[in-house]
C-alpha atoms as a PDB file:
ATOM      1  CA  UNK A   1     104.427 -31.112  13.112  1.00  0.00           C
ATOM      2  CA  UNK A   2     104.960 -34.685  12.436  1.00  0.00           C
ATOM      3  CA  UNK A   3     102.071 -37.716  12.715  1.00  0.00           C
ATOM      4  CA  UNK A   4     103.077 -40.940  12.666  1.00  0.00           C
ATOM      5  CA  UNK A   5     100.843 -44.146  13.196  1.00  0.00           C
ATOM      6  CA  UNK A   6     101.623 -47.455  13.899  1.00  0.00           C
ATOM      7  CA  UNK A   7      99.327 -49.905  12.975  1.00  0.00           C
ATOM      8  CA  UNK A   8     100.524 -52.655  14.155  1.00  0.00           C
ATOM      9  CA  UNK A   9     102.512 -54.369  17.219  1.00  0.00           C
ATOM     10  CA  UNK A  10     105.745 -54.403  16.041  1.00  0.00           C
ATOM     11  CA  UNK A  11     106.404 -57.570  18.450  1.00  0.00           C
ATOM     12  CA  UNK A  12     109.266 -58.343  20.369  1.00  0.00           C
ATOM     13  CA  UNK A  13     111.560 -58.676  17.615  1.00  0.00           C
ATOM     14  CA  UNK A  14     110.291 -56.082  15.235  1.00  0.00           C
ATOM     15  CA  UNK A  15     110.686 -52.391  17.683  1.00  0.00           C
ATOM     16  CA  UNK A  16     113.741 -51.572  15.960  1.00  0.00           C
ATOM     17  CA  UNK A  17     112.814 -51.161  12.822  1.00  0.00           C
ATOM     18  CA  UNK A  18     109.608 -48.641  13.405  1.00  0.00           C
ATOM     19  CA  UNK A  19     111.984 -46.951  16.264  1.00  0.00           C
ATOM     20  CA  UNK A  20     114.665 -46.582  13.204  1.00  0.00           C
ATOM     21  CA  UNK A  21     112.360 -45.158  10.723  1.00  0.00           C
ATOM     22  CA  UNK A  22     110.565 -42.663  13.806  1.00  0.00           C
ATOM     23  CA  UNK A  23     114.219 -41.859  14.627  1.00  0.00           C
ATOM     24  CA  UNK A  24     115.346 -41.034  11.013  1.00  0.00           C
ATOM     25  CA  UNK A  25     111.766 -38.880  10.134  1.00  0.00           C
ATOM     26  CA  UNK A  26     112.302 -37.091  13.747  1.00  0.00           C
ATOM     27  CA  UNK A  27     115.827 -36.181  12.740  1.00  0.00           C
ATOM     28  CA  UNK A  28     115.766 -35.822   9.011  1.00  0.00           C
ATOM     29  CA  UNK A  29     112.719 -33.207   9.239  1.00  0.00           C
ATOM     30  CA  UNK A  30     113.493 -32.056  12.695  1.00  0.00           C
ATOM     31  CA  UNK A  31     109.411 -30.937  13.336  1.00  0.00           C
ATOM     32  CA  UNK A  32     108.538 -29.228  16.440  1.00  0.00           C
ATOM     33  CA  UNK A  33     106.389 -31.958  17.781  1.00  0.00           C
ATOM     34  CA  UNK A  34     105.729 -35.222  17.000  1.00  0.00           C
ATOM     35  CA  UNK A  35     102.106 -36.973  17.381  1.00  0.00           C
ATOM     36  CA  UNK A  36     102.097 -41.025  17.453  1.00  0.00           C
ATOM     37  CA  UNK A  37      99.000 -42.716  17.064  1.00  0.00           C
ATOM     38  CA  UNK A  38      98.809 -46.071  18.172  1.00  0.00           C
ATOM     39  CA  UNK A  39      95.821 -47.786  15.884  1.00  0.00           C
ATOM     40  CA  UNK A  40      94.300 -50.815  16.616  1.00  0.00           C
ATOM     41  CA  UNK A  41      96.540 -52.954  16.165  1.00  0.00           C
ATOM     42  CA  UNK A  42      99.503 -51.309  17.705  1.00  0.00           C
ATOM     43  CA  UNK A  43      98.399 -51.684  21.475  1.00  0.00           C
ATOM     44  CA  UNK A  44     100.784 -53.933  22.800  1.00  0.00           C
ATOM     45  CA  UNK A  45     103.735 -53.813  24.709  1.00  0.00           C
ATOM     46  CA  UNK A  46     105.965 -53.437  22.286  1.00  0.00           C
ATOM     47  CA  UNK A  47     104.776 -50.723  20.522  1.00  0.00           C
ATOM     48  CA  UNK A  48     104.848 -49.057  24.192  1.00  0.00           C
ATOM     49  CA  UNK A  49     108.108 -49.560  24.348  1.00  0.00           C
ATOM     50  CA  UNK A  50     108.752 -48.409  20.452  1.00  0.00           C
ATOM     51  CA  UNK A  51     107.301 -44.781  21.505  1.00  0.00           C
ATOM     52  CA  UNK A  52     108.508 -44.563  24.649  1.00  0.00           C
ATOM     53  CA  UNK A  53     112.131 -44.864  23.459  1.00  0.00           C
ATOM     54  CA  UNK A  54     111.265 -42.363  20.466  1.00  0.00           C
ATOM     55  CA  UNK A  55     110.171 -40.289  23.080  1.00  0.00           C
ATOM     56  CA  UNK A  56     113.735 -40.523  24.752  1.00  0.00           C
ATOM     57  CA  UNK A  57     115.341 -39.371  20.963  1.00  0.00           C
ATOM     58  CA  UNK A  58     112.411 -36.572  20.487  1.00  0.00           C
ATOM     59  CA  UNK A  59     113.513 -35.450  24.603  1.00  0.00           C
ATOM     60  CA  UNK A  60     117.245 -34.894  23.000  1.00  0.00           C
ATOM     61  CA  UNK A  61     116.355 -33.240  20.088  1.00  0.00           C
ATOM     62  CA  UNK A  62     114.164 -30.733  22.543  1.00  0.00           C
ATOM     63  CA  UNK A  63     110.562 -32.073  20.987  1.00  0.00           C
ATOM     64  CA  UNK A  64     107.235 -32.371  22.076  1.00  0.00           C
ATOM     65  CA  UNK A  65     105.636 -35.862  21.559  1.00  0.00           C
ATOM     66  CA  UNK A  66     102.104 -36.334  22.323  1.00  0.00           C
ATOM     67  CA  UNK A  67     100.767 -39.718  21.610  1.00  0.00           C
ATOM     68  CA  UNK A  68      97.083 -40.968  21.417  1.00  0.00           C
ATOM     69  CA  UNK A  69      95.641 -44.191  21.760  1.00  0.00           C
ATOM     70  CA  UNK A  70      91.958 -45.613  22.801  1.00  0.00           C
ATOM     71  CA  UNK A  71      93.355 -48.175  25.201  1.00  0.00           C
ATOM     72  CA  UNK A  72      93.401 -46.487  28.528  1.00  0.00           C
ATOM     73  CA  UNK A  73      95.924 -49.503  29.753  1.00  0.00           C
ATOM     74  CA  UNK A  74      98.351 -48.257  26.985  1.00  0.00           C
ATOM     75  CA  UNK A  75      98.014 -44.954  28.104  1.00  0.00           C
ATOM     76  CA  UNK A  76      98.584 -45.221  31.997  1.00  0.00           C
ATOM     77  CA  UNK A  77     101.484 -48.024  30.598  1.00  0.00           C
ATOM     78  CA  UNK A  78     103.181 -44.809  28.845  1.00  0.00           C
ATOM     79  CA  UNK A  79     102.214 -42.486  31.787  1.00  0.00           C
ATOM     80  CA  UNK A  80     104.041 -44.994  33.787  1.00  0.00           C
ATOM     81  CA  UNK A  81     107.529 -45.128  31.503  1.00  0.00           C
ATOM     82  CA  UNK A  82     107.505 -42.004  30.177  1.00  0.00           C
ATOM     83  CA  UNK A  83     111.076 -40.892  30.800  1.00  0.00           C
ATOM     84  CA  UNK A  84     110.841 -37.745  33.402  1.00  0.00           C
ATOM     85  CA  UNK A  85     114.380 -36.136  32.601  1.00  0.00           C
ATOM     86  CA  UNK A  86     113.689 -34.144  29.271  1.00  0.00           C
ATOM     87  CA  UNK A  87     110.424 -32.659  27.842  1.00  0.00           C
ATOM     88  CA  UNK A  88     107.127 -34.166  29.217  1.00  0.00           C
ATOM     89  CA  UNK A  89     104.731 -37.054  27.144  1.00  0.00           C
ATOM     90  CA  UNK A  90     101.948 -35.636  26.356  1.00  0.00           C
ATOM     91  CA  UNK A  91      99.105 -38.927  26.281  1.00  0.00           C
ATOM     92  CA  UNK A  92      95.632 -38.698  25.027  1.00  0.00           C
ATOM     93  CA  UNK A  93      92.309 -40.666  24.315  1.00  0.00           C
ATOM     94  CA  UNK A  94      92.194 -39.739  20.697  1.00  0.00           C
ATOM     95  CA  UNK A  95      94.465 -38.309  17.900  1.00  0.00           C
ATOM     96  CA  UNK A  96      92.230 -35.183  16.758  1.00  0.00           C
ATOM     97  CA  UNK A  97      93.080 -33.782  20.266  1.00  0.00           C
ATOM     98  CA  UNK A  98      96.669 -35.048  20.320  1.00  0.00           C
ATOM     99  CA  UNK A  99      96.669 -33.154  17.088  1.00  0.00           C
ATOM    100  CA  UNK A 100      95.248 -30.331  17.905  1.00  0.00           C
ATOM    101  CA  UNK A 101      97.613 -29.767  21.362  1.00  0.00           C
ATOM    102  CA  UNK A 102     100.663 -30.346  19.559  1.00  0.00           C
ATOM    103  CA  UNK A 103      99.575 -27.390  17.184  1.00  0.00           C
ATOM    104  CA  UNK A 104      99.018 -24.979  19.866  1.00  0.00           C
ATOM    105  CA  UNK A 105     102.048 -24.359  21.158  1.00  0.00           C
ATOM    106  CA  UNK A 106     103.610 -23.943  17.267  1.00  0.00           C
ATOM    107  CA  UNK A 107     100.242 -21.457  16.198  1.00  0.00           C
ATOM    108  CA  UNK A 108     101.194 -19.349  19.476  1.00  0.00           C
ATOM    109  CA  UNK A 109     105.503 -19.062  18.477  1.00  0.00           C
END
């Protein structure tokens, strides 16, 4: 398993760095899940839009992606986006339980 966290909104004209550097840890280390935490700081729309298109490269490579943030507008935001055609976003309140559901499925294989 792989946990990332942003800490802070990449803005507008910052997503494609952290989506380069998720991208190249996803594929370099090829994990069987990845967990994002989005701190604080990292609540905004375009952090959103960061994981939601690392979700779209972890959906490729066949990975679960759970992601956990406090905001429950960020949350039903990634509900919302969450791209339906490959494996399922897994959201959550807080990142011990993201954590801890990613690991699951891996203890049980």
């Amino acid at each position: 398993m792989l946990v990332i966290t942003l800490h802070d909104n990449p803005g507008v004209d910052g997503r494609a760095a952290p989506l380069d550097r998720i991208s190249a840890l996803v594929e370099g280390h090829r994990p069987v899940s990845l967990v994002v935490v989005l701190d604080g700081g990292a609540g905004a729309d375009a952090a959103v839009a960061v994981v939601l298109r690392g979700h779209r490269v972890c959906s490729r490579l066949g990975l679960v992606m759970s992601v956990a943030s406090r905001s429950a507008p960020v949350r039903r935001l990634l509900e919302a986006g969450a791209d339906t055609a490959g494996t399922r976003l897994v959201v959550h309140a807080r990142a011990d339980t993201a954590i801890a559901t990613a690991t699951a499925p891996t203890a049980a294989a």
